[in-house]
Protein backbone atom coordinates (compact mmCIF):
# COMPACT_ATOMS: atom_id res chain seq x y z
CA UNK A 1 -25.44 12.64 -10.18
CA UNK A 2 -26.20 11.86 -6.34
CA UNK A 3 -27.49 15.35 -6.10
CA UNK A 4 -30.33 15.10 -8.70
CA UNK A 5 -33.48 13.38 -7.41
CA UNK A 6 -33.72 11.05 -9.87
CA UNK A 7 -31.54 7.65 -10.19
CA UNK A 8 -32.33 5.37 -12.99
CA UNK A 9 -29.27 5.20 -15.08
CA UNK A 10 -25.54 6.44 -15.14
CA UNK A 11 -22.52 5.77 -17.02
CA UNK A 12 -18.54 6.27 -16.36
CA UNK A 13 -15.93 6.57 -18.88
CA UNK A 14 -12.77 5.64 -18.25
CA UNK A 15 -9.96 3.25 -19.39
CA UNK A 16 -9.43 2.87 -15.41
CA UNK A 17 -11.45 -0.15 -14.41
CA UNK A 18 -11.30 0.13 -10.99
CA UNK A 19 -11.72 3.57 -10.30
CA UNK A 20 -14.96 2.52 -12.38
CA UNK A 21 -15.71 0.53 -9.67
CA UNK A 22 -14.83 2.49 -6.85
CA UNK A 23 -17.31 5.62 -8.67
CA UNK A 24 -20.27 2.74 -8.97
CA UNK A 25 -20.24 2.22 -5.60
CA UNK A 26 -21.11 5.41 -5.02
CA UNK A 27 -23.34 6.31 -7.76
CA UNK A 28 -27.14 6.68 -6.39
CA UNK A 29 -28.26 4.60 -9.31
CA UNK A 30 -30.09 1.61 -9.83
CA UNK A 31 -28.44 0.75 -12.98
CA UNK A 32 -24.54 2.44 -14.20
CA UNK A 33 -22.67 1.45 -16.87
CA UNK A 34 -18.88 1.03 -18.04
CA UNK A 35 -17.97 2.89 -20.84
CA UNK A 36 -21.29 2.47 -22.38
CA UNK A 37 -24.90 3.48 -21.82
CA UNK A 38 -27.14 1.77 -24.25
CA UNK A 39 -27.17 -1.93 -23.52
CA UNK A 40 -30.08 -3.45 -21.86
CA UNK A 41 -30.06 -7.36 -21.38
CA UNK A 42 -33.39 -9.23 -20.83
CA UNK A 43 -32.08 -11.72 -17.96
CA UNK A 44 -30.79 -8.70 -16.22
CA UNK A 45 -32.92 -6.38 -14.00
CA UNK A 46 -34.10 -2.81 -15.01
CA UNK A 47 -34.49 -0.37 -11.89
CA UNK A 48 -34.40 3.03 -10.59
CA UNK A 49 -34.04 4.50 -7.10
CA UNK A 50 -35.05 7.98 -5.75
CA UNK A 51 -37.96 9.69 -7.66
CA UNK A 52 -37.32 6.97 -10.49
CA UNK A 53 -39.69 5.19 -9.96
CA UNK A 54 -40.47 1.81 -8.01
CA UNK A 55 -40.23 -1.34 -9.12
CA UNK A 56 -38.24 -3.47 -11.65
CA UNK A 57 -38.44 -4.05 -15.13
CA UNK A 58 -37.25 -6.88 -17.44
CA UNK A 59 -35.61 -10.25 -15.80
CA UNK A 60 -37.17 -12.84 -14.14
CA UNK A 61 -37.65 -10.19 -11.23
CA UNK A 62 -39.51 -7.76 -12.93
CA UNK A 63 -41.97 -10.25 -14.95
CA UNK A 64 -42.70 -12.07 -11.77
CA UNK A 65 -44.88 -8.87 -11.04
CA UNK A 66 -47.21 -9.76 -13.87
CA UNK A 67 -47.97 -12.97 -13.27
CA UNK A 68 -51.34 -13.82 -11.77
CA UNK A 69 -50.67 -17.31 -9.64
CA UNK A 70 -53.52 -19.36 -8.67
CA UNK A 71 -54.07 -22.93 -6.98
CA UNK A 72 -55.54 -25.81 -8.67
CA UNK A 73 -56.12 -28.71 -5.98
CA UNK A 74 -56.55 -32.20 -7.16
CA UNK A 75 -58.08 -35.43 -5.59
CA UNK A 76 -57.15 -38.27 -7.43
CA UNK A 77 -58.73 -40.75 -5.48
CA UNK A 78 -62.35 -41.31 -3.94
């Protein structure tokens, strides 16, 4: 997986769940999964490395990038 030039999603199977661990730390991933490669959760973040792409999707992270802010400025008094 490190080898490919792309890191946006992995998985490892195995009953083993720290040598699960000890493979994720090494993965060149922005996202890897436990026995399982099909669950995407809304309040977590969705991102790549390498030629993945930039950026995050989903979460409060990734939404924050399409929000326009502005500043409304009030005098209450005269």
């Amino acid at each position: 997986m490190n080898d490919s030039p792309y890191g946006l999603t992995a998985a490892v199977f195995t009953r083993d769940v720290e040598a699960a661990l000890r493979m994720g730390e090494c993965i060149e991933t922005g996202t890897w999964f436990m026995n399982r490669c099909d669950y995407l959760d809304p309040a977590l973040a969705w991102t790549g490395v390498k030629n993945s792409g930039r950026g995050v999707t989903l979460s409060r992270i990734g939404l924050n990038i399409l929000r326009e802010r502005s500043l409304t400025i009030l005098r209450l008094k005269l």
